[in-house]
PDB file of N, CA and C in Angstrom:
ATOM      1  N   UNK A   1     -38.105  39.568 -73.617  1.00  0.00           N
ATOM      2  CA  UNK A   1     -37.087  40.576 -73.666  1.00  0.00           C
ATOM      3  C   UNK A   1     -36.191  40.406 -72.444  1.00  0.00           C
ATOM      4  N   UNK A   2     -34.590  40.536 -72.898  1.00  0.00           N
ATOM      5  CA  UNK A   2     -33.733  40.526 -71.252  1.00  0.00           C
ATOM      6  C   UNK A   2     -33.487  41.488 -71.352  1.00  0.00           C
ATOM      7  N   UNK A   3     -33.375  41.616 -69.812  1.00  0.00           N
ATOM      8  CA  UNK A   3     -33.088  42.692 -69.171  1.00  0.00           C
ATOM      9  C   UNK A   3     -31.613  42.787 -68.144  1.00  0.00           C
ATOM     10  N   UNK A   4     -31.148  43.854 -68.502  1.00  0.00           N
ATOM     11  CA  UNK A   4     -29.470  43.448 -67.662  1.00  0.00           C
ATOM     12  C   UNK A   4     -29.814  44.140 -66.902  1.00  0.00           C
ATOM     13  N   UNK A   5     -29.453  43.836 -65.659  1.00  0.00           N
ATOM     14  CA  UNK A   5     -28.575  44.957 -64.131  1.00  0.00           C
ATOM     15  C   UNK A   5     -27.551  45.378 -64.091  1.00  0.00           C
ATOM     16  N   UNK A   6     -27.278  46.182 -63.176  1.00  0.00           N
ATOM     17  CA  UNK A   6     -25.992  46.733 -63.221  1.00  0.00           C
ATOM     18  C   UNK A   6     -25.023  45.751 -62.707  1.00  0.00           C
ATOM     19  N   UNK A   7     -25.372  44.748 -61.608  1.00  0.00           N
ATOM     20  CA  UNK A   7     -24.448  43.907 -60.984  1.00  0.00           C
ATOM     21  C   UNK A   7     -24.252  43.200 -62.103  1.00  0.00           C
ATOM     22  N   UNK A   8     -25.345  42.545 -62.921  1.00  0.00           N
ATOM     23  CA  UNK A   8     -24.711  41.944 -64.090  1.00  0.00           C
ATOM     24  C   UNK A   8     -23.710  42.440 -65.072  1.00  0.00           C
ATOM     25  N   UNK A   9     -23.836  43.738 -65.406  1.00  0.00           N
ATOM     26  CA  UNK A   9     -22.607  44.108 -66.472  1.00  0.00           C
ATOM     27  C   UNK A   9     -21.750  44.590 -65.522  1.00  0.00           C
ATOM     28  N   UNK A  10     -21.560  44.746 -64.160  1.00  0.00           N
ATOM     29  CA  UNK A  10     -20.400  44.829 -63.268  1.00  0.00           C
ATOM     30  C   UNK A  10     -19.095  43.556 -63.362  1.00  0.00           C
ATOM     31  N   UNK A  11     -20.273  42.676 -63.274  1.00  0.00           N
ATOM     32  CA  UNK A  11     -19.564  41.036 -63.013  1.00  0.00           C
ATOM     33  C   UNK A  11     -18.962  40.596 -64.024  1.00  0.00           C
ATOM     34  N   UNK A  12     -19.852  41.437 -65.231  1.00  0.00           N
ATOM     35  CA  UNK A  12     -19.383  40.873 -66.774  1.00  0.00           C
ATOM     36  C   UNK A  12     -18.081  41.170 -67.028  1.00  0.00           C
ATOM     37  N   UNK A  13     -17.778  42.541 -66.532  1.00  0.00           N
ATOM     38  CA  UNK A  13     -16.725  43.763 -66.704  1.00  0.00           C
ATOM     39  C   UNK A  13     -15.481  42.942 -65.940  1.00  0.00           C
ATOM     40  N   UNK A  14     -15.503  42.267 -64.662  1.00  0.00           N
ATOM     41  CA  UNK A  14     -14.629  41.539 -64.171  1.00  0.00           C
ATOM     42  C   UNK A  14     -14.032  40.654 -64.446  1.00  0.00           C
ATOM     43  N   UNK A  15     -14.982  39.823 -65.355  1.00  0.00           N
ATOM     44  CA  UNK A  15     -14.349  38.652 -65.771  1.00  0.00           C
ATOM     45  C   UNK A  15     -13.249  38.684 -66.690  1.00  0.00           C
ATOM     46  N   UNK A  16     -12.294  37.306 -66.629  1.00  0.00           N
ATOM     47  CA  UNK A  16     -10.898  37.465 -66.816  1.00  0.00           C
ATOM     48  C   UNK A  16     -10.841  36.371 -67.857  1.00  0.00           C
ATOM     49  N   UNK A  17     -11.137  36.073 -69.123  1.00  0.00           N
ATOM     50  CA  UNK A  17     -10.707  34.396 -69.818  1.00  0.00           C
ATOM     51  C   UNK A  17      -9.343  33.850 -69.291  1.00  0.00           C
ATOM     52  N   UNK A  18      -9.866  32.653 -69.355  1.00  0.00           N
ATOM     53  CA  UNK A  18      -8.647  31.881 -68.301  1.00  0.00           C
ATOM     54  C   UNK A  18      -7.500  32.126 -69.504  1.00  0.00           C
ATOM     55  N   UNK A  19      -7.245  32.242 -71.014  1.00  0.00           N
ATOM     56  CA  UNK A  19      -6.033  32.114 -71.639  1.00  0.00           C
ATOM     57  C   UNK A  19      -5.368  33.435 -71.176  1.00  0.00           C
ATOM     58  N   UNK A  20      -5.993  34.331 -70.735  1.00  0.00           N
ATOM     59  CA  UNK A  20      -5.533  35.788 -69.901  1.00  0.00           C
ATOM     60  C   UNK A  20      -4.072  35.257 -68.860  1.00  0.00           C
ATOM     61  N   UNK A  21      -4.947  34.498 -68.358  1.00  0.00           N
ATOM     62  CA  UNK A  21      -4.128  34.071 -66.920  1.00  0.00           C
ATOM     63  C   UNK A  21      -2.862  33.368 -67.126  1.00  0.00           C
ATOM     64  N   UNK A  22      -1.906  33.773 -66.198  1.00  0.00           N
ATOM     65  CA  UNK A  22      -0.612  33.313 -66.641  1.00  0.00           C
ATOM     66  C   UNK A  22      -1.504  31.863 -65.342  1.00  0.00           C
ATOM     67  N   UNK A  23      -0.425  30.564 -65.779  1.00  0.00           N
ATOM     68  CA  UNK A  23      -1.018  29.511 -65.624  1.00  0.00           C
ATOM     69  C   UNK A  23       0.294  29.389 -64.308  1.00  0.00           C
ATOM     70  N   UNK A  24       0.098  28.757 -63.022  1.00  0.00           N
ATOM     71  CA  UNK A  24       0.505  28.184 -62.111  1.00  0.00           C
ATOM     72  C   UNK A  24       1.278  27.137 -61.860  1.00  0.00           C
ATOM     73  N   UNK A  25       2.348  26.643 -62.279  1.00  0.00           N
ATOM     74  CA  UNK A  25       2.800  25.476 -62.065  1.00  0.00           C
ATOM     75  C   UNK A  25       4.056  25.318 -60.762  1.00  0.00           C
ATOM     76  N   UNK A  26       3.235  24.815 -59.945  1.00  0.00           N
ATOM     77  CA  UNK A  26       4.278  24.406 -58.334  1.00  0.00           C
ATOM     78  C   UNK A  26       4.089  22.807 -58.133  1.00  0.00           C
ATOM     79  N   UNK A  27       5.396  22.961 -57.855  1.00  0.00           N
ATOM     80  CA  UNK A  27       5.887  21.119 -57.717  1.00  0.00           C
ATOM     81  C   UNK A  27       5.304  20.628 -55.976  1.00  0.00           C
ATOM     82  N   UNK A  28       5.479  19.636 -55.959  1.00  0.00           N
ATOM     83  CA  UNK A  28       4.967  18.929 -55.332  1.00  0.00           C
ATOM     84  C   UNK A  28       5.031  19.800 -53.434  1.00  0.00           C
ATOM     85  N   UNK A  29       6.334  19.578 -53.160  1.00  0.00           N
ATOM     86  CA  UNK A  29       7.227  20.746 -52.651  1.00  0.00           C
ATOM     87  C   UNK A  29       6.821  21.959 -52.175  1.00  0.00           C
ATOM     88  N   UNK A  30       6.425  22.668 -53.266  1.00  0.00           N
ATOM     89  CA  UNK A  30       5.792  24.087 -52.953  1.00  0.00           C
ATOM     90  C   UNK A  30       4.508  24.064 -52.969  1.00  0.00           C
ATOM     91  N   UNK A  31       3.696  23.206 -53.217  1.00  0.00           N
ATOM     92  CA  UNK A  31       2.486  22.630 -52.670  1.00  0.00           C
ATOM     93  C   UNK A  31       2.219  22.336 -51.393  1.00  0.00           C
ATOM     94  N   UNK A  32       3.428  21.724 -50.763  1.00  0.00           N
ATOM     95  CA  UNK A  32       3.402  21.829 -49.252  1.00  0.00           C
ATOM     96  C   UNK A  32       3.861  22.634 -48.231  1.00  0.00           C
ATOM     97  N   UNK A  33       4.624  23.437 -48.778  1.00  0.00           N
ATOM     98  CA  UNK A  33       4.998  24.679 -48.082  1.00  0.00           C
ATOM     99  C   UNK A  33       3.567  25.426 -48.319  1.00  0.00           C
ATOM    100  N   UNK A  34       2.696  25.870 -49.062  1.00  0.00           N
ATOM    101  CA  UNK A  34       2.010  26.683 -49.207  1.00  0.00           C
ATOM    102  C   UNK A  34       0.551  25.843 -48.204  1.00  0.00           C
ATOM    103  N   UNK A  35       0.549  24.611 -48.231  1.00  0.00           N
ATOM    104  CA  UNK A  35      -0.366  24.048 -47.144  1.00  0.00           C
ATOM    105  C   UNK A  35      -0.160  24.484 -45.869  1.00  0.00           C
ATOM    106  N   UNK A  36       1.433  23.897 -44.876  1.00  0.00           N
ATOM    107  CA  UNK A  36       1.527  24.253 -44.067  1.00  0.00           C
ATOM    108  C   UNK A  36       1.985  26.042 -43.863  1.00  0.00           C
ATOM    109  N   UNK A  37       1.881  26.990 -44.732  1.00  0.00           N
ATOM    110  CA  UNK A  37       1.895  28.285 -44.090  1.00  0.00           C
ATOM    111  C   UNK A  37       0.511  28.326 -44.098  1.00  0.00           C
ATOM    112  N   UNK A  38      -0.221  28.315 -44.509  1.00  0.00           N
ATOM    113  CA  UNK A  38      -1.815  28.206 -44.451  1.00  0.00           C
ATOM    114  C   UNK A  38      -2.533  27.960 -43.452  1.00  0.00           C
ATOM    115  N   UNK A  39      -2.233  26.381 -43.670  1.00  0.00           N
ATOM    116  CA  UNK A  39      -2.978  25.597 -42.268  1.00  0.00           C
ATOM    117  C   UNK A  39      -2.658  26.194 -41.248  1.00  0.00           C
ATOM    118  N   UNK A  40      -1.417  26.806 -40.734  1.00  0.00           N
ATOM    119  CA  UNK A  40      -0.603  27.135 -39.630  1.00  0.00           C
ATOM    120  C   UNK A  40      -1.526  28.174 -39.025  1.00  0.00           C
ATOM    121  N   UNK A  41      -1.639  29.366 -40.426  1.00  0.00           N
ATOM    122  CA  UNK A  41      -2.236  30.382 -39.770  1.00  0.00           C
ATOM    123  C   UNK A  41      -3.794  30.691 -39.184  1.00  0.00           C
ATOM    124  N   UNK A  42      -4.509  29.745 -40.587  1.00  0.00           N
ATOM    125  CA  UNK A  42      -6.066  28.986 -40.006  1.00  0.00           C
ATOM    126  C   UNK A  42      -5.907  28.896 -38.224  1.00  0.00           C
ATOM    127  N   UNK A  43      -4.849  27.583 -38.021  1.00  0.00           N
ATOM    128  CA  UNK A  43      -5.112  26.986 -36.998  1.00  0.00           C
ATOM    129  C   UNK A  43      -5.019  28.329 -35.846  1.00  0.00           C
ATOM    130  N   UNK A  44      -4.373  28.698 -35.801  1.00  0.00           N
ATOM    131  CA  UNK A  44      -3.450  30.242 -35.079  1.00  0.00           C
ATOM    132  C   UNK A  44      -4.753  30.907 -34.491  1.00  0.00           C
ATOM    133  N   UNK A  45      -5.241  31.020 -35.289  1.00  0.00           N
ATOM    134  CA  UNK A  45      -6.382  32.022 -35.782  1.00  0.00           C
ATOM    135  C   UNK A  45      -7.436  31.302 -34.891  1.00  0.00           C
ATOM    136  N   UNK A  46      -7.860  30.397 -35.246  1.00  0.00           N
ATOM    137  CA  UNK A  46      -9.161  29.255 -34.916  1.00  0.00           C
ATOM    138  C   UNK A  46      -8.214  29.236 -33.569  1.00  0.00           C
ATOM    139  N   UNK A  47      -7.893  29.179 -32.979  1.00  0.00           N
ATOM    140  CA  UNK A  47      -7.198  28.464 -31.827  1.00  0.00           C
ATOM    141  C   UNK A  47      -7.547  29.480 -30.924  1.00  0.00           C
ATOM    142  N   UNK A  48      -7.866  30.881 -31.049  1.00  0.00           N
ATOM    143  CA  UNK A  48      -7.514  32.008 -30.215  1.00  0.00           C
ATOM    144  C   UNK A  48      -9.290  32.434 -30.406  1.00  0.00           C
ATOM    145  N   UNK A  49      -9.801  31.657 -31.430  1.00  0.00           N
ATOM    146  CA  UNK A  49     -10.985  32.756 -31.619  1.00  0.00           C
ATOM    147  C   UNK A  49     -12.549  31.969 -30.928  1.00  0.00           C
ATOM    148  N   UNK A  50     -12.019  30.724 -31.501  1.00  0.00           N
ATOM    149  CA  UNK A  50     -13.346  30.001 -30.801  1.00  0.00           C
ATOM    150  C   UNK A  50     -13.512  29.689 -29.263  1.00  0.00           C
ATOM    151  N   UNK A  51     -12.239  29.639 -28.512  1.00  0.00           N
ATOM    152  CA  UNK A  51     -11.954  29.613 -26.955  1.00  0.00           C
ATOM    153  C   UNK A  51     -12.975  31.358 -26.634  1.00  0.00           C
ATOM    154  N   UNK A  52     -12.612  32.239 -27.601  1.00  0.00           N
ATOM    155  CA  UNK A  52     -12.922  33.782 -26.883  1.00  0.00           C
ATOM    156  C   UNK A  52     -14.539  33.654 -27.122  1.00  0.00           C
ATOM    157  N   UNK A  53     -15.243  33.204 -28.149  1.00  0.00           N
ATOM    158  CA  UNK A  53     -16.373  32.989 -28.337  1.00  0.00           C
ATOM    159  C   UNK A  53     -17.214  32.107 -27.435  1.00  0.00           C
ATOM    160  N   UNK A  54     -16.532  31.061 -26.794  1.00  0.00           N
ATOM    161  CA  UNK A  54     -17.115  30.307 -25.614  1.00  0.00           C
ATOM    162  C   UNK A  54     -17.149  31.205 -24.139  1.00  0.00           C
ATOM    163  N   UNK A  55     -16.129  31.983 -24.152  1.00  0.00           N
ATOM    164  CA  UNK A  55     -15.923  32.650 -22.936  1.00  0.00           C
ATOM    165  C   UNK A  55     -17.433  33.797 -23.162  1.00  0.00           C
ATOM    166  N   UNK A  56     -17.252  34.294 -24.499  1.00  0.00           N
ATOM    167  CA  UNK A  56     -18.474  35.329 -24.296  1.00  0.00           C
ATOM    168  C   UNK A  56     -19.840  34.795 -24.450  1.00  0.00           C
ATOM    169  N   UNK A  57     -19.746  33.801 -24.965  1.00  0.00           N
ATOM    170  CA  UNK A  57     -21.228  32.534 -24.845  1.00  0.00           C
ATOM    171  C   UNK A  57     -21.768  32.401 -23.639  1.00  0.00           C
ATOM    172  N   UNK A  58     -20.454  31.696 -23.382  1.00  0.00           N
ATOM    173  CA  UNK A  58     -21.279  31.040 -21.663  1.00  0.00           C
ATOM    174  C   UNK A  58     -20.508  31.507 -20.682  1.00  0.00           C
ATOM    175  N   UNK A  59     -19.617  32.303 -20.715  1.00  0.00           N
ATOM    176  CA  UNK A  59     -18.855  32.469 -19.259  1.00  0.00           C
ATOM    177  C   UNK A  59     -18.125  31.895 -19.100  1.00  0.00           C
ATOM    178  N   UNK A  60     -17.393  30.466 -19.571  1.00  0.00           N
ATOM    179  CA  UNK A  60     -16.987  29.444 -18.927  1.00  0.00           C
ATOM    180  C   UNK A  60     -15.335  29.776 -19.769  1.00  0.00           C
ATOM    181  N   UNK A  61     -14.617  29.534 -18.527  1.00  0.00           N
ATOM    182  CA  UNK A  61     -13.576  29.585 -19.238  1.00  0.00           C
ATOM    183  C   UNK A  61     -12.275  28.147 -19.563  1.00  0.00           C
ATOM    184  N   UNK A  62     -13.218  27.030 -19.060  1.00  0.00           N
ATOM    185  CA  UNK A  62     -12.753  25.807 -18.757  1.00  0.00           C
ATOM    186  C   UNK A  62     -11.879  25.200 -20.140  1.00  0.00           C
ATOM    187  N   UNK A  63     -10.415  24.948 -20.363  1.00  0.00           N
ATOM    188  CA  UNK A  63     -10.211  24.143 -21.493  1.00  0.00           C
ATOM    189  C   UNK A  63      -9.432  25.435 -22.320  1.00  0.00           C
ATOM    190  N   UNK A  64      -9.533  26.836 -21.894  1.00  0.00           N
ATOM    191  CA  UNK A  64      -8.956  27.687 -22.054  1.00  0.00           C
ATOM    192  C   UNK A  64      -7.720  27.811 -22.537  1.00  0.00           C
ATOM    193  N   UNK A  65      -6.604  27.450 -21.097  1.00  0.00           N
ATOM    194  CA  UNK A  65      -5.186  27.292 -21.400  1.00  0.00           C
ATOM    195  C   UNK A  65      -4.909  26.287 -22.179  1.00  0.00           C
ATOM    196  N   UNK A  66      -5.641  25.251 -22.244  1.00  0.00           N
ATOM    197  CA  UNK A  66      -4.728  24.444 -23.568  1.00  0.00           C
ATOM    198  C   UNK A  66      -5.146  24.894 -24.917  1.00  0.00           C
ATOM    199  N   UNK A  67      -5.856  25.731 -25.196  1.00  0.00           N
ATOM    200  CA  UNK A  67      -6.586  26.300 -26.215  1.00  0.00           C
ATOM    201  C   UNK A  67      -5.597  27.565 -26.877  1.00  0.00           C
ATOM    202  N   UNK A  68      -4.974  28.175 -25.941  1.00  0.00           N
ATOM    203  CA  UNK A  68      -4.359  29.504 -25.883  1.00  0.00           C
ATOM    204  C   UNK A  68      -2.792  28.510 -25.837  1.00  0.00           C
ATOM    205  N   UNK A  69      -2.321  27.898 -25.567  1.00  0.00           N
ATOM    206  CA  UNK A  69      -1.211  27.515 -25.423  1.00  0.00           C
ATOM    207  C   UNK A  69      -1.366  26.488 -27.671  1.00  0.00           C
ATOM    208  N   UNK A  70      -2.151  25.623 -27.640  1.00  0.00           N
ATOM    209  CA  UNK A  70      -1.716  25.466 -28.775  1.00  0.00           C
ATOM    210  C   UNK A  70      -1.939  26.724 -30.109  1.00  0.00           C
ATOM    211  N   UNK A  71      -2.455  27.883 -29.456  1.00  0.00           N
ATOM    212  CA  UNK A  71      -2.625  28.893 -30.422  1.00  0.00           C
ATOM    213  C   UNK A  71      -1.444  29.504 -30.648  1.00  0.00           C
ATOM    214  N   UNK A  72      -0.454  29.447 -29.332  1.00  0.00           N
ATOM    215  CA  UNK A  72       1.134  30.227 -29.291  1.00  0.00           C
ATOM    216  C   UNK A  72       1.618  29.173 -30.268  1.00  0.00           C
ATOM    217  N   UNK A  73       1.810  28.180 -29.722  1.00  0.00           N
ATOM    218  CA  UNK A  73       2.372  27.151 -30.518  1.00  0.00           C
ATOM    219  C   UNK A  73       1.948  27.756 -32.139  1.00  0.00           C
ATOM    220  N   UNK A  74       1.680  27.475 -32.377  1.00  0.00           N
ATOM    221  CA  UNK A  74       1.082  27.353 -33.952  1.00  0.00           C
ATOM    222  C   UNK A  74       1.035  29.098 -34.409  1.00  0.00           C
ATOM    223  N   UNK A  75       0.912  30.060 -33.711  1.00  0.00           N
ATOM    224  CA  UNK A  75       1.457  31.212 -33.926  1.00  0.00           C
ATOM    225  C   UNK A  75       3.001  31.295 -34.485  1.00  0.00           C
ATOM    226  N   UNK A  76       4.228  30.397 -33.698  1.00  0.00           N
ATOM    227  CA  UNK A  76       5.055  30.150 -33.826  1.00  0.00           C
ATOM    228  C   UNK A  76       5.525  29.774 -34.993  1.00  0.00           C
ATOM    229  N   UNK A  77       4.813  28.374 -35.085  1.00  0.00           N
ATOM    230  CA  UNK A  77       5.085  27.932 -36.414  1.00  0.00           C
ATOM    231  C   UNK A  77       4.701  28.781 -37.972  1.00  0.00           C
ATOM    232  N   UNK A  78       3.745  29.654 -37.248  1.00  0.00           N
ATOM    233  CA  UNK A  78       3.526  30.277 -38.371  1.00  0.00           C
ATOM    234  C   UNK A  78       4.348  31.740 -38.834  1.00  0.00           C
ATOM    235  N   UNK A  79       4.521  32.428 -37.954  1.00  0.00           N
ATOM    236  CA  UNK A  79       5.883  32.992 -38.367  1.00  0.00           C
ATOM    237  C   UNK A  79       7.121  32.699 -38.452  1.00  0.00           C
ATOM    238  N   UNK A  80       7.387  31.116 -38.215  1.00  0.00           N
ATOM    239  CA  UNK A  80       8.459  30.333 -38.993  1.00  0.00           C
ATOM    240  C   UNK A  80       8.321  30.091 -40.246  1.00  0.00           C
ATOM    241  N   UNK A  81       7.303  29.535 -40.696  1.00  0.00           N
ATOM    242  CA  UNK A  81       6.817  29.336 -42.019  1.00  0.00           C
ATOM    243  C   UNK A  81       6.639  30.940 -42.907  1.00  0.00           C
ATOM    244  N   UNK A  82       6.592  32.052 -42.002  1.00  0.00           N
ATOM    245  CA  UNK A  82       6.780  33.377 -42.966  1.00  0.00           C
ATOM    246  C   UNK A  82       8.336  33.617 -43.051  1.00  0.00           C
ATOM    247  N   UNK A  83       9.033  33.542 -42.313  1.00  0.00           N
ATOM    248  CA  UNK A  83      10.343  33.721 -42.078  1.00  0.00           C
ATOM    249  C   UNK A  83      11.269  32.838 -43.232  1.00  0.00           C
ATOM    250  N   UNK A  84      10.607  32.206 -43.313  1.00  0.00           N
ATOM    251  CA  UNK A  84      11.214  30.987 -43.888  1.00  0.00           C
ATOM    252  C   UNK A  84      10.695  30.716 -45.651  1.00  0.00           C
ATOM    253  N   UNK A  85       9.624  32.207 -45.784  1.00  0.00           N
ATOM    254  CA  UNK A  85       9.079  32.273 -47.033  1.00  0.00           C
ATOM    255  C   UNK A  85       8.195  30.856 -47.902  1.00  0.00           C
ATOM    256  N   UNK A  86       7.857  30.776 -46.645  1.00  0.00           N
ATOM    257  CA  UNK A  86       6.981  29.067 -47.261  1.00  0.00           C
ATOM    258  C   UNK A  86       5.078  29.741 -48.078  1.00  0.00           C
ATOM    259  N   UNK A  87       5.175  31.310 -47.866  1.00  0.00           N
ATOM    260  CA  UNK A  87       3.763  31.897 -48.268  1.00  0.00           C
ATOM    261  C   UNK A  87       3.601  32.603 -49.577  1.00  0.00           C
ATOM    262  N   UNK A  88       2.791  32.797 -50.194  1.00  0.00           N
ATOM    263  CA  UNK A  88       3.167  33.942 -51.386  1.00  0.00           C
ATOM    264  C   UNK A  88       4.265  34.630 -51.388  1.00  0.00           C
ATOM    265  N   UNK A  89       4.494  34.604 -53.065  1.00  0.00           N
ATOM    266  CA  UNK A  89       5.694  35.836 -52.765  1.00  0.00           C
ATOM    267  C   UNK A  89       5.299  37.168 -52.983  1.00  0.00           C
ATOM    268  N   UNK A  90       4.105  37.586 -53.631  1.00  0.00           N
ATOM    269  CA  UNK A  90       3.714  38.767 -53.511  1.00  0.00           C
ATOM    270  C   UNK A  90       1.966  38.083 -53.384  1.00  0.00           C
ATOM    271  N   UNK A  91       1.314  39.232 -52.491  1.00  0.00           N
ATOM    272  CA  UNK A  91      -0.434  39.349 -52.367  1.00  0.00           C
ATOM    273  C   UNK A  91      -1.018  40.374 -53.570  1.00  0.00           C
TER     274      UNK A  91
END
């Protein structure tokens, strides 16, 4: 005999058949705009977070400023790349 859970008929309830879905088509182009607003902000992000995690690890704050300097950088680029609408057009 099966037996359902609730997470199971939750999950069931979510699901979407893909012919539902309006289908995606971006050219080559907007494939790369949508990389580099991405990557940009990853990096942004990673750039500012793993330097703060070493500092509260070990104390050490060695390697710091170039850590924090390519995080501005790439902060930069990444609200160029919003400015410039290289990201979703709606979330």
């Amino acid at each position: 005999m099966a037996t359902t859970t609730v997470e199971s008929t939750v999950a069931a309830d979510l699901v979407v058949p893909a012919d539902w879905a309006e289908p995606i088509e971006l050219s080559l182009f907007a494939r790369i705009r949508k990389f580099l607003w991405i990557s940009s902000g990853l990096f942004s992000a990673a750039s500012f977070a793993i330097p703060a995690i070493g500092v509260v690890a070990f104390g050490s704050t060695v390697g710091l400023d170039a850590s924090f300097v390519a995080g501005i950088v790439s902060a930069c680029l990444f609200g160029l790349a919003c400015l410039l609408h290289f990201g979703p057009d709606e979330a």
